[in-house]
C-alpha atoms as a PDB file:
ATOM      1  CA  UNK A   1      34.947  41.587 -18.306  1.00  0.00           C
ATOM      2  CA  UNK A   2      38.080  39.689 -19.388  1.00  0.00           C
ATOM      3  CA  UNK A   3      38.101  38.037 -22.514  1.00  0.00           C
ATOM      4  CA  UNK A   4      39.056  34.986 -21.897  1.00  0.00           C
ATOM      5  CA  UNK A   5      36.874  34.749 -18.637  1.00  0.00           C
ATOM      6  CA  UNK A   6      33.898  35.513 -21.061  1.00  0.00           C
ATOM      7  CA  UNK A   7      34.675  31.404 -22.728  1.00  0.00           C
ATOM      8  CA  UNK A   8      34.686  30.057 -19.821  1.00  0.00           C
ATOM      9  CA  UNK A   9      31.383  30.944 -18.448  1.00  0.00           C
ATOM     10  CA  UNK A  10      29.530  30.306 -21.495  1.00  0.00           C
ATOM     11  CA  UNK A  11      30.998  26.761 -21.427  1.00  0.00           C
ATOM     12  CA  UNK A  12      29.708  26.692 -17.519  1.00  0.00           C
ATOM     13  CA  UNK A  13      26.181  27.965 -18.792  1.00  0.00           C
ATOM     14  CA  UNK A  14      26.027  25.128 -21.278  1.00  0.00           C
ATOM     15  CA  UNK A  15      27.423  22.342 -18.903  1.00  0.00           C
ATOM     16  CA  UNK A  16      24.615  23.530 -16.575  1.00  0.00           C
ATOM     17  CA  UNK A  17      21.851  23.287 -19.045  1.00  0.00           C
ATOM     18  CA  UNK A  18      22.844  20.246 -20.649  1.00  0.00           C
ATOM     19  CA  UNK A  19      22.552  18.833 -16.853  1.00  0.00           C
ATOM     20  CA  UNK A  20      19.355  20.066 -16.826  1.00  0.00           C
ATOM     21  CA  UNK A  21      17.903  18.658 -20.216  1.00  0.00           C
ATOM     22  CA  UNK A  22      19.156  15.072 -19.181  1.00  0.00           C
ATOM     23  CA  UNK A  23      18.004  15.149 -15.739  1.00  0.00           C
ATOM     24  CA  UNK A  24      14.156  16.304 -16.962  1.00  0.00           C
ATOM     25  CA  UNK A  25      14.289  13.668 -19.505  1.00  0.00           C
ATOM     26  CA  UNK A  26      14.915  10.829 -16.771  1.00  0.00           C
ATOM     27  CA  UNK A  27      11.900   8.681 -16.897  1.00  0.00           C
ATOM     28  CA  UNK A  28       9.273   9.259 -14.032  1.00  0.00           C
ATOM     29  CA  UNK A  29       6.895   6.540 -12.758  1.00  0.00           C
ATOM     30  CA  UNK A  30       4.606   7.784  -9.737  1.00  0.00           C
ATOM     31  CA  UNK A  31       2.733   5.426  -6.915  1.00  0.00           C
ATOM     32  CA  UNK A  32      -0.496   6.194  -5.604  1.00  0.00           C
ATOM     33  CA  UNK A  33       0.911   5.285  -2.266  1.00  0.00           C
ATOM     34  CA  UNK A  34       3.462   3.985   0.139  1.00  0.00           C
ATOM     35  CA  UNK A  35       2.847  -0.153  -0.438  1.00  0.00           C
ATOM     36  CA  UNK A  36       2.599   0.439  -4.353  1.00  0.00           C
ATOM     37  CA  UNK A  37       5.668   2.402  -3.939  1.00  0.00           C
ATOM     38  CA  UNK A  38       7.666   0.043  -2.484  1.00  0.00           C
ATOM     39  CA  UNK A  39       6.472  -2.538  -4.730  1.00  0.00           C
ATOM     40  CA  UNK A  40       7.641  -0.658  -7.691  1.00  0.00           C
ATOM     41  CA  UNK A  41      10.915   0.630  -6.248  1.00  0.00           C
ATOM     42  CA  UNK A  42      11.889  -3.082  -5.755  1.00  0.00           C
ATOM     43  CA  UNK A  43      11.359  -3.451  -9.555  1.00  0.00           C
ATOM     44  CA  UNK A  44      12.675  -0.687 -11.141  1.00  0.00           C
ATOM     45  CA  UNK A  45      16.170  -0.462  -8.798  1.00  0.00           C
ATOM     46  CA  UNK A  46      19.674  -0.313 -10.499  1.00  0.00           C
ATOM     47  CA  UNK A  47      17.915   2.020 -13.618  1.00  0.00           C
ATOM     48  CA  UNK A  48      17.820   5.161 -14.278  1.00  0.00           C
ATOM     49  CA  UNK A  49      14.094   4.991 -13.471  1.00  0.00           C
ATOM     50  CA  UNK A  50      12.581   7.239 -10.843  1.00  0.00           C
ATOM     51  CA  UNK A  51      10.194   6.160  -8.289  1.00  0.00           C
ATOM     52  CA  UNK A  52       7.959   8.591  -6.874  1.00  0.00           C
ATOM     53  CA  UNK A  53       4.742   9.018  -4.560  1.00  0.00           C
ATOM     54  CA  UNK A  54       2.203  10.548  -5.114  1.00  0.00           C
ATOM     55  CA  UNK A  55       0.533  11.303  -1.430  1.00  0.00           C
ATOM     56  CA  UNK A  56       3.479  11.003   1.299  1.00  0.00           C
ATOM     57  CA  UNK A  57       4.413   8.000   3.375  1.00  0.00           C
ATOM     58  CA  UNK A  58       2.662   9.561   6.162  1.00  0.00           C
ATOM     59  CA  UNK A  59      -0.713   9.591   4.262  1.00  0.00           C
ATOM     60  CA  UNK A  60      -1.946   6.419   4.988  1.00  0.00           C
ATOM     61  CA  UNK A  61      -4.899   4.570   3.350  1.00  0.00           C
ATOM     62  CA  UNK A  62      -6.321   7.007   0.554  1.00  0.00           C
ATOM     63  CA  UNK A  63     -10.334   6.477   1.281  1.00  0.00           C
ATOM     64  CA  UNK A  64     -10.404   9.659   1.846  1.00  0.00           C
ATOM     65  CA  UNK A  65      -7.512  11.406  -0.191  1.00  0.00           C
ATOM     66  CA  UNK A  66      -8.325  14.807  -1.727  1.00  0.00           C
ATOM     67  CA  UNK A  67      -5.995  15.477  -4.584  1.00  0.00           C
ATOM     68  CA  UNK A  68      -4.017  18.803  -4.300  1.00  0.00           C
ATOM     69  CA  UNK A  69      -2.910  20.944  -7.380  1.00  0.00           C
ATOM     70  CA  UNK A  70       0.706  20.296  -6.418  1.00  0.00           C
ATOM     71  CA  UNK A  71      -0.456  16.862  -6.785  1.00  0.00           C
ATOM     72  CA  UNK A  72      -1.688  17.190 -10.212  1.00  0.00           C
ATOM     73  CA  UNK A  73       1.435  19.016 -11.408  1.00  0.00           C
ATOM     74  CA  UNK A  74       3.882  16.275  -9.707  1.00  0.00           C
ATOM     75  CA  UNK A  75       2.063  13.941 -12.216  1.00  0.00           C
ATOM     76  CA  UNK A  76       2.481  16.268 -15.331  1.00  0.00           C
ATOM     77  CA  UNK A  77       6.295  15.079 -15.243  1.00  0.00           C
ATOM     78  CA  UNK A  78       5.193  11.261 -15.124  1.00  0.00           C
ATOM     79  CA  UNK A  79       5.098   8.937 -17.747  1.00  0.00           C
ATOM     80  CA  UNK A  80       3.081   6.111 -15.587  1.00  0.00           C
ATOM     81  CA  UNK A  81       0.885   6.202 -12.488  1.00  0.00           C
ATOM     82  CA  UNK A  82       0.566   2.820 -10.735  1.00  0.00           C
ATOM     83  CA  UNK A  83      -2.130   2.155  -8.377  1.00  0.00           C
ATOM     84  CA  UNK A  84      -2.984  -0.042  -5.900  1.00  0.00           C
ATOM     85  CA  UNK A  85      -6.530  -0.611  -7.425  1.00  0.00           C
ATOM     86  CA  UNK A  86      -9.362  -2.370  -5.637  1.00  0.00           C
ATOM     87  CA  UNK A  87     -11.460   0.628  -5.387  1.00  0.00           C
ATOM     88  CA  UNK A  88      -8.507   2.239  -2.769  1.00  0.00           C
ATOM     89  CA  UNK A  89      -7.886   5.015  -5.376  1.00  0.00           C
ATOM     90  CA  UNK A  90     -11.828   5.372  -6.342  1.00  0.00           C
ATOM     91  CA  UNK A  91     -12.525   8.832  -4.844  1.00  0.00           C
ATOM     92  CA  UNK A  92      -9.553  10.654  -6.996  1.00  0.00           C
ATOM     93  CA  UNK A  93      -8.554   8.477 -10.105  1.00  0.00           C
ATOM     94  CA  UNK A  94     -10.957  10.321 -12.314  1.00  0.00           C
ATOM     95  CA  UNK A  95      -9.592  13.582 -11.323  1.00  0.00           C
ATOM     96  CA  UNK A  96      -6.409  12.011 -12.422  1.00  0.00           C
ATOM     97  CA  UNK A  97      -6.886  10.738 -15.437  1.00  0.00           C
ATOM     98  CA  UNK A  98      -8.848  14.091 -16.884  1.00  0.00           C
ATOM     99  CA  UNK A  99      -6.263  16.018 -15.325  1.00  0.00           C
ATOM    100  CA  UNK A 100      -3.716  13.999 -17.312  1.00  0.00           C
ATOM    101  CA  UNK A 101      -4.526  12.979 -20.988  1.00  0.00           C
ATOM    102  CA  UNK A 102      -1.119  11.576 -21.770  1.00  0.00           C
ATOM    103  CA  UNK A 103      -0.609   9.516 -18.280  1.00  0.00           C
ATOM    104  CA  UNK A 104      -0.760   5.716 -18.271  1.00  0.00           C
ATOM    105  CA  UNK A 105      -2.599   4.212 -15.215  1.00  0.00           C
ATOM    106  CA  UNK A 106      -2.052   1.282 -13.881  1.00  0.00           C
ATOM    107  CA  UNK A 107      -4.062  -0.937 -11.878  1.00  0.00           C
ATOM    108  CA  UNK A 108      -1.665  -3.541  -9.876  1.00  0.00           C
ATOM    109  CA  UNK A 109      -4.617  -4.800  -8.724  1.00  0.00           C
ATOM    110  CA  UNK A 110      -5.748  -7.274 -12.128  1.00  0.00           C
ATOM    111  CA  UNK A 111      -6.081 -10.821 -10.680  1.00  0.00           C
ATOM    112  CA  UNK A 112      -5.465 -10.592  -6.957  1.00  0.00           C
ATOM    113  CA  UNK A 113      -7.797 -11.505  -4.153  1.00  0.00           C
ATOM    114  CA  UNK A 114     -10.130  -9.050  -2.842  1.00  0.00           C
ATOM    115  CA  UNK A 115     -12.137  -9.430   0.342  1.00  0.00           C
ATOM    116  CA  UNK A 116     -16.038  -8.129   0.602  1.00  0.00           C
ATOM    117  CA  UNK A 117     -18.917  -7.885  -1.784  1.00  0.00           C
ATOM    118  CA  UNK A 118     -17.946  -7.296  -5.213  1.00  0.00           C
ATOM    119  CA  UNK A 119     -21.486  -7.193  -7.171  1.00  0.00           C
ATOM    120  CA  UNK A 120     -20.711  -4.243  -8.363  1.00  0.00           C
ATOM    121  CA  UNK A 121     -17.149  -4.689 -10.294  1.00  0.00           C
ATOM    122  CA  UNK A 122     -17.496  -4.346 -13.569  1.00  0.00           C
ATOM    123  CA  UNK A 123     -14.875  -7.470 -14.660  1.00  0.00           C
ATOM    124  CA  UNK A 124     -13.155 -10.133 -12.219  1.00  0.00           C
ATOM    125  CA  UNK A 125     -10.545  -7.777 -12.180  1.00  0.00           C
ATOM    126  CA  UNK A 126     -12.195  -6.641  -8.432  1.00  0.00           C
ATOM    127  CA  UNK A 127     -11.769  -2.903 -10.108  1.00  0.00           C
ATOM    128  CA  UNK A 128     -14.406  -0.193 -11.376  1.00  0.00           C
ATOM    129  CA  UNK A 129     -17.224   0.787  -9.529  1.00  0.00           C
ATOM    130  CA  UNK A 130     -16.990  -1.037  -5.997  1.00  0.00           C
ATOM    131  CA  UNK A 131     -19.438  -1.462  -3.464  1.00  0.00           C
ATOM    132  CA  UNK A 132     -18.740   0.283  -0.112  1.00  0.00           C
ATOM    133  CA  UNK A 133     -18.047  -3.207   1.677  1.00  0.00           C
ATOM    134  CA  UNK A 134     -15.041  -4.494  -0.444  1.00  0.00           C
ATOM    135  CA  UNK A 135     -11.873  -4.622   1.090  1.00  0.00           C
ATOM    136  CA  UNK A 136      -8.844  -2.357  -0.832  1.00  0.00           C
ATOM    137  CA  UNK A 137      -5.917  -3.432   1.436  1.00  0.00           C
ATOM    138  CA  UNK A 138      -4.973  -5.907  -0.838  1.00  0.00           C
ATOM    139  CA  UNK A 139      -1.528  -6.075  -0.384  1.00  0.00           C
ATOM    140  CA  UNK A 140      -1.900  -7.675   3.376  1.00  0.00           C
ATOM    141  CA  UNK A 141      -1.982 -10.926   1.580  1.00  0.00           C
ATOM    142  CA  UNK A 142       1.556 -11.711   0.745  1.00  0.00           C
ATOM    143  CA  UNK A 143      -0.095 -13.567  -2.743  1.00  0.00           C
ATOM    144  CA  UNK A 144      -1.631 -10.570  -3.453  1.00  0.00           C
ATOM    145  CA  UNK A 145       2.078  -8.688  -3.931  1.00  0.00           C
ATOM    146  CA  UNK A 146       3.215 -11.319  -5.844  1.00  0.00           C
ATOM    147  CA  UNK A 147       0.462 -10.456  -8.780  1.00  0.00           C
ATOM    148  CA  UNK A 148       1.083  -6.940  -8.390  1.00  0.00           C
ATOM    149  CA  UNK A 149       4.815  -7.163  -8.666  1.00  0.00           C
ATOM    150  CA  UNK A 150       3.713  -9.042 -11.992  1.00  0.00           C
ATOM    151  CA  UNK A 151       1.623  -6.522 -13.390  1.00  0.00           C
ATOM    152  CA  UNK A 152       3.841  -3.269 -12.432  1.00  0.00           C
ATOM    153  CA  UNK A 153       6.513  -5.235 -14.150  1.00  0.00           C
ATOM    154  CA  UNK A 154       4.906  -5.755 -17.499  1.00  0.00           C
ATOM    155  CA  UNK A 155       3.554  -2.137 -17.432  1.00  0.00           C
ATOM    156  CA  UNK A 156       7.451  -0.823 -17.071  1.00  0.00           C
ATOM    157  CA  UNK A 157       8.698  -3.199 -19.729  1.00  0.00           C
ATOM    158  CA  UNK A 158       6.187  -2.370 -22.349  1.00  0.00           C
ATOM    159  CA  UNK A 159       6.807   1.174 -21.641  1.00  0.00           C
ATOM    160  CA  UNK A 160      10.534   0.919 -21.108  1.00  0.00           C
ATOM    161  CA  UNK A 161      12.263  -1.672 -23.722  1.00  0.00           C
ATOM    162  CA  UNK A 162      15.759  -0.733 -22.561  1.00  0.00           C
ATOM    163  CA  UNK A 163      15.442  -1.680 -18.857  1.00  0.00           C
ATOM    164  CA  UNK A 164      13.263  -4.801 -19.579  1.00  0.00           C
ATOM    165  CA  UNK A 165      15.644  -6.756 -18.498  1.00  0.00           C
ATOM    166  CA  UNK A 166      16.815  -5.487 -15.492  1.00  0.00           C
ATOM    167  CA  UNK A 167      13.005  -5.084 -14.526  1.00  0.00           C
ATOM    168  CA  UNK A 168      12.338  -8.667 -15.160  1.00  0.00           C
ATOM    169  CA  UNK A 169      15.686  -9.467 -13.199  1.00  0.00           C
ATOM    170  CA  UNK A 170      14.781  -7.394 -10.270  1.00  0.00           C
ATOM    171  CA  UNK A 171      10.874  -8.616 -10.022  1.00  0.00           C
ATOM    172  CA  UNK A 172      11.693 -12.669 -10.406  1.00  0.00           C
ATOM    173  CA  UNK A 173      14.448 -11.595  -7.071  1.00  0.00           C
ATOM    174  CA  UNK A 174      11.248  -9.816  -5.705  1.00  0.00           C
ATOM    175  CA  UNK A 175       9.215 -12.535  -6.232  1.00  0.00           C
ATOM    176  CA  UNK A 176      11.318 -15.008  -5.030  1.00  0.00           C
ATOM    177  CA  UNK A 177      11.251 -13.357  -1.226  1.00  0.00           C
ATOM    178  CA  UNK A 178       7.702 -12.617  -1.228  1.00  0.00           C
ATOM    179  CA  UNK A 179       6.962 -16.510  -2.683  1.00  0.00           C
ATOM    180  CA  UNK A 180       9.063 -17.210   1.113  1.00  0.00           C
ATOM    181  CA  UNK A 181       6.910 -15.259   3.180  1.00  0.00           C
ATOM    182  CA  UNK A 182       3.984 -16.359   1.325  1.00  0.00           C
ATOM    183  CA  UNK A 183       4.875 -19.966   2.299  1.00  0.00           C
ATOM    184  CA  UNK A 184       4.925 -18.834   5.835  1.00  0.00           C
ATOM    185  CA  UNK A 185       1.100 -17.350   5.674  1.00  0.00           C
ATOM    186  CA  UNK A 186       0.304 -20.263   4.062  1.00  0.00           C
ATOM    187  CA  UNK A 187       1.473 -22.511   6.971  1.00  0.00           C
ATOM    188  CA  UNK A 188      -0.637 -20.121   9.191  1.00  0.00           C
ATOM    189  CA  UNK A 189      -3.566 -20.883  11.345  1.00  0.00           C
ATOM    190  CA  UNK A 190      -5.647 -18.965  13.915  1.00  0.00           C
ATOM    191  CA  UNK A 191      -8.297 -20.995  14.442  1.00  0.00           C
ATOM    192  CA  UNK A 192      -8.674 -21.848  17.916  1.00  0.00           C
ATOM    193  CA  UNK A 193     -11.794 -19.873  19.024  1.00  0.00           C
ATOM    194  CA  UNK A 194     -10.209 -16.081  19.256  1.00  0.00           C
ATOM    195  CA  UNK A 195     -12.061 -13.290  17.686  1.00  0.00           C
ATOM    196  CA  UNK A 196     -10.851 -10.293  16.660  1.00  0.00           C
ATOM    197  CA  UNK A 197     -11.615  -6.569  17.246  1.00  0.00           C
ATOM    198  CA  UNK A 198      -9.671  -4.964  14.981  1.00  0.00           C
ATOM    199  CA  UNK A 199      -8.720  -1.069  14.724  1.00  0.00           C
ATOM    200  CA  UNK A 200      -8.120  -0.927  10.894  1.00  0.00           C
ATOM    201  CA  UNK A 201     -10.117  -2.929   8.343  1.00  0.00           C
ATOM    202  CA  UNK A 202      -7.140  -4.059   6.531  1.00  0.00           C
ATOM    203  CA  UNK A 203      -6.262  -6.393   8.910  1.00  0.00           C
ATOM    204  CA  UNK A 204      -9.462  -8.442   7.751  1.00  0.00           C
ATOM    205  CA  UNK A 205      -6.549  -9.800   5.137  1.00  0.00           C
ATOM    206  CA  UNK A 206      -4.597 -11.175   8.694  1.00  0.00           C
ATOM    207  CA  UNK A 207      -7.597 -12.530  10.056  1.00  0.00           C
ATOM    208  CA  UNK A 208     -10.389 -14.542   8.345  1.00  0.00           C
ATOM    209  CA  UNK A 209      -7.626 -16.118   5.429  1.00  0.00           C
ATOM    210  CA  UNK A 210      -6.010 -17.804   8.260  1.00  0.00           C
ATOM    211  CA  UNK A 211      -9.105 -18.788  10.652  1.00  0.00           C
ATOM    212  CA  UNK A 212      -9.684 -16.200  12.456  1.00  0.00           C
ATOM    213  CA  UNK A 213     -13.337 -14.377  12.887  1.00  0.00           C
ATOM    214  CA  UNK A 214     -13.384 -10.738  13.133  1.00  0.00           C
ATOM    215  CA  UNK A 215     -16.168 -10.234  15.381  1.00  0.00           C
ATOM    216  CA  UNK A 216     -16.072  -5.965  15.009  1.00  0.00           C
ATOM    217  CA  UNK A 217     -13.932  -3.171  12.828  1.00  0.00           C
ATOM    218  CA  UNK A 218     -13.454  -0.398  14.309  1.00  0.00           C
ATOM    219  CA  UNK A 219     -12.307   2.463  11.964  1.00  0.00           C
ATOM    220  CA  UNK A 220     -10.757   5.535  14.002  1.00  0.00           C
ATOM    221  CA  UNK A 221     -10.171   9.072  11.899  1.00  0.00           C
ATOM    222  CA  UNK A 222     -10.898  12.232  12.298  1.00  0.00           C
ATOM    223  CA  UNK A 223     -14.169  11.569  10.264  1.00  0.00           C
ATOM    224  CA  UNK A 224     -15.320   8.207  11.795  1.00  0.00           C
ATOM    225  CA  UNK A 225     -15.993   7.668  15.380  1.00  0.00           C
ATOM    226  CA  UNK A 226     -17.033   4.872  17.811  1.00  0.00           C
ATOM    227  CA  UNK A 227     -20.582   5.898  19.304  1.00  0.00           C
ATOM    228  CA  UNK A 228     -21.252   4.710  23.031  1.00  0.00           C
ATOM    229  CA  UNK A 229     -23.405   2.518  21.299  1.00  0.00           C
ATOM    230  CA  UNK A 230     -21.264   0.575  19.323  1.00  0.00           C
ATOM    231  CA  UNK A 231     -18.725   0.575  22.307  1.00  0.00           C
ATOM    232  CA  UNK A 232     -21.745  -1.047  24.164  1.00  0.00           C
ATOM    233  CA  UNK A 233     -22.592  -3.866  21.838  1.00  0.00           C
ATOM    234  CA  UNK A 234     -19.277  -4.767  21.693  1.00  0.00           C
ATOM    235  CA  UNK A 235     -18.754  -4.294  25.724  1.00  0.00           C
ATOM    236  CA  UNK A 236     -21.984  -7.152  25.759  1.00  0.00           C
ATOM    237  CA  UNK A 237     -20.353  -9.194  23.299  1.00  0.00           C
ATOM    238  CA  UNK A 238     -16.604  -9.380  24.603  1.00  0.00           C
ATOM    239  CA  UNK A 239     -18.057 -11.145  27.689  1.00  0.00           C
ATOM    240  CA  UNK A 240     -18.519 -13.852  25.895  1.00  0.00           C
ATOM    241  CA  UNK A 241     -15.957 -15.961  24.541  1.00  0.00           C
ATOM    242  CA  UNK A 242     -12.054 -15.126  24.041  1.00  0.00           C
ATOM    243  CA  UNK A 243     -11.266 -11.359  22.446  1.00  0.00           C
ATOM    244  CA  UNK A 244      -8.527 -10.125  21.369  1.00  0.00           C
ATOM    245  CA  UNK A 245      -7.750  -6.279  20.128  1.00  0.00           C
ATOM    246  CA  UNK A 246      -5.699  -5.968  16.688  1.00  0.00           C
ATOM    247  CA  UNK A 247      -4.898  -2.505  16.955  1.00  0.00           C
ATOM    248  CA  UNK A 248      -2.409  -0.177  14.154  1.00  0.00           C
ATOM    249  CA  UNK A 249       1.257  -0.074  14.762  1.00  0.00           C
ATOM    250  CA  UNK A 250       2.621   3.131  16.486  1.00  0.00           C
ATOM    251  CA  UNK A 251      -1.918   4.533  16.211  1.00  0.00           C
ATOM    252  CA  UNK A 252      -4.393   4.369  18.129  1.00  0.00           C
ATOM    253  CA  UNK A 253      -2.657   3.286  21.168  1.00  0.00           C
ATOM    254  CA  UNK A 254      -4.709   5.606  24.142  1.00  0.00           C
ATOM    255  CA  UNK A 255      -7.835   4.120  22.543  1.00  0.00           C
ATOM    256  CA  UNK A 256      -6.900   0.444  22.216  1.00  0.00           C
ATOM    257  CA  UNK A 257      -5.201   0.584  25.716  1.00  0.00           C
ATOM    258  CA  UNK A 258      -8.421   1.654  27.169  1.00  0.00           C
ATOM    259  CA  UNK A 259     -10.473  -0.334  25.056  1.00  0.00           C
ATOM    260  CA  UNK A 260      -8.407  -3.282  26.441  1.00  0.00           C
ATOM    261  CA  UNK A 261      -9.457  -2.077  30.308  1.00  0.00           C
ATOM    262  CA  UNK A 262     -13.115  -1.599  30.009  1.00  0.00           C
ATOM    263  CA  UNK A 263     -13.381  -5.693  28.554  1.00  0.00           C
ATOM    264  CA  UNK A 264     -10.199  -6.968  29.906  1.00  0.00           C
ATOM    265  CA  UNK A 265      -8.783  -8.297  26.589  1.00  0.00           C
ATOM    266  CA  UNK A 266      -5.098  -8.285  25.324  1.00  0.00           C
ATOM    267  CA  UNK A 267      -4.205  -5.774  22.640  1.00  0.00           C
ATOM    268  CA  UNK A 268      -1.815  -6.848  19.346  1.00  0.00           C
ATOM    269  CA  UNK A 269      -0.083  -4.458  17.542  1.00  0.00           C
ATOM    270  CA  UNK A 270       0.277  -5.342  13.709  1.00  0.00           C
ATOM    271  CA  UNK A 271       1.635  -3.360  10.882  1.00  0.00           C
ATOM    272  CA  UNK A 272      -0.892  -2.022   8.150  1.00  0.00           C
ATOM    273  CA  UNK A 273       2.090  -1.286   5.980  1.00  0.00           C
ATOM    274  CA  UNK A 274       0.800   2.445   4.775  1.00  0.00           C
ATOM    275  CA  UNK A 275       3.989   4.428   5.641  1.00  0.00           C
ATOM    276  CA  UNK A 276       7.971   3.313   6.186  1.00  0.00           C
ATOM    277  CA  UNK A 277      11.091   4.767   5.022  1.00  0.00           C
ATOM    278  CA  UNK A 278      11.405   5.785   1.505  1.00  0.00           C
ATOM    279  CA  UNK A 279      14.351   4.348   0.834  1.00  0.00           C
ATOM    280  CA  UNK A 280      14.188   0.800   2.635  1.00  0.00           C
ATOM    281  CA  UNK A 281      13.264  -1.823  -0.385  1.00  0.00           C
ATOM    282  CA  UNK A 282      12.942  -4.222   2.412  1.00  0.00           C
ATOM    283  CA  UNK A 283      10.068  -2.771   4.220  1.00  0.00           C
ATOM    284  CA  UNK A 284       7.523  -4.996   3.455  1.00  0.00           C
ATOM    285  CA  UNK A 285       9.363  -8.037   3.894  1.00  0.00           C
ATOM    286  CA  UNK A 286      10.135  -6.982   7.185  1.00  0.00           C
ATOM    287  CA  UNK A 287       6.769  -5.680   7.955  1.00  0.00           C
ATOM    288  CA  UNK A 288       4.933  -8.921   6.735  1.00  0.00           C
ATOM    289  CA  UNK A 289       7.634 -11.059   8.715  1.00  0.00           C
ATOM    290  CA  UNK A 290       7.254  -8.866  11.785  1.00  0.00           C
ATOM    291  CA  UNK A 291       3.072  -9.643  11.606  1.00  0.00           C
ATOM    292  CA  UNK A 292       3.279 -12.995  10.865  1.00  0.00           C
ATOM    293  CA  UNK A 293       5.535 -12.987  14.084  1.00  0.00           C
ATOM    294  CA  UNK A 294       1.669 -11.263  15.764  1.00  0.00           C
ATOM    295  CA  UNK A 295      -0.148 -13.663  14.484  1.00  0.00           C
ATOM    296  CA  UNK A 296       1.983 -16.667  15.441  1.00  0.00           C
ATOM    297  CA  UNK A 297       2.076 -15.606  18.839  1.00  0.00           C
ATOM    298  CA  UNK A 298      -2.078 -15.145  18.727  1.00  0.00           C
ATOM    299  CA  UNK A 299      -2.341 -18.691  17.635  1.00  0.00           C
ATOM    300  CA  UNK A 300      -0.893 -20.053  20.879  1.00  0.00           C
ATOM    301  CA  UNK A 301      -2.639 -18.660  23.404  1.00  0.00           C
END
């Protein structure tokens, strides 16, 4: 090998690893999930921060979420996990936290508004040990965001002095568009006699806030289905009065389409806001907007 070829690729080798040692010491902050993703992504854009997930946009809600070990090592490399909180991470946090002495959790959850029976929380936090009835889907109430946005935001600056600013900069915009389409919800009102059936529980947060009753949740997974039953008793009831069907976005559609021919009764489509693109920072504006839209239209019939 040539001399002076010999220089030059030990100045290549140590370009490369130089590279390597900045890029691992970027800071790492990982979500639980896509609409605490989002949240935080909106916060902590224009830094050198990275946002990641921890289960995939495709995921969904995480009642059910069994951690993998690829899971567990994608946190070794983060310095904070934010949840959603609310009881939604409840059947893995544990596993999480004694898999991971040094990682800070975060529950976005502190002072929001959580629907269902909460005897059981252990502060008025709504987080702990939950009973089975509360409601996680928290952040179907625009108001809700709004106090997570807070909290992720003070858990990044204390953690992060030198892009406290930019965080605060970046949540007060945040805030400012979710305050907008808060004052929308606010405005809302479905109360003129429909009732609900609704395919995802969440969407208790786009029903009973704004006036109107869901009269049966339906939850449809691979582990939870409707018996004949069930589909009987609410057959008997859908006679009487005026039913509608609030059914998942893009899911569910074979079932809520025939659901809506055996009683008769219109089916709505609303977003739950579990999965979107990555990369759109609008997504939940757009999603909230878009069921408002739903729910606007519901009130007029």
């Amino acid at each position: 090998m040539s001399k002076k070829i010999l220089p030059i690729i030990c100045i290549i080798v140590f370009i490369l690893s130089g590279c390597k040692e900045a890029s691992s010491a970027k800071r790492i902050i990982s979500a639980s999930f896509y609409p605490v993703y989002i949240t935080t992504l909106n916060i902590a854009k224009n830094t050198d921060t990275e946002i990641t997930t921890l289960a995939k946009p495709s995921t969904g809600c995480l009642h059910d979420y069994q951690l993998t070990s690829g899971d567990i090592r994608s946190l070794d490399d983060a310095e904070i996990f934010i949840i959603n909180g609310a009881g939604m991470e409840d059947g893995f946090i544990e596993q999480v936290i004694s898999s991971n002495e040094n990682l800070t959790v975060v529950d976005s959850s502190v002072s929001t508004h959580v629907l269902g029976k909460e005897e059981d929380c252990e502060d008025d936090h709504h987080h702990g040990d939950h009973d089975h009835t509360t409601n996680s889907h928290i952040w179907l109430m625009p108001h809700n965001v709004i106090h997570q946005v807070e909290n992720i935001t003070e858990s990044l600056c204390k953690a992060d002095k030198g892009n406290e600013s930019t965080y605060r900069a970046n949540a007060k915009s945040y805030i400012a568009e979710l305050e907008k389409l808060d004052a929308l919800y606010e405005d809302l009102s479905v109360n003129n006699g429909v009732k609900a059936i609704i395919l995802n529980e969440g969407f208790e947060y786009l029903c009973e806030p704004y006036g109107m009753e869901v009269a049966f949740s339906i939850e449809l997974d691979e582990n939870n289905t409707t018996s004949a039953k069930e589909l009987a008793s609410i057959t008997d009831n859908a006679k009487n009065g005026r039913y509608i069907i609030l059914a998942p976005k893009g899911e569910h559609s074979a079932f809520a389409l025939g659901l809506s021919r055996e009683l008769g009764i219109p089916v709505f489509e609303l977003d739950p806001v579990t999965y979107g693109e990555l990369d759109n920072y609008n997504y939940y504006i757009e999603a909230m907007e878009y069921n408002y839209s739903v729910l606007k239209e519901i009130s007029e019939i």
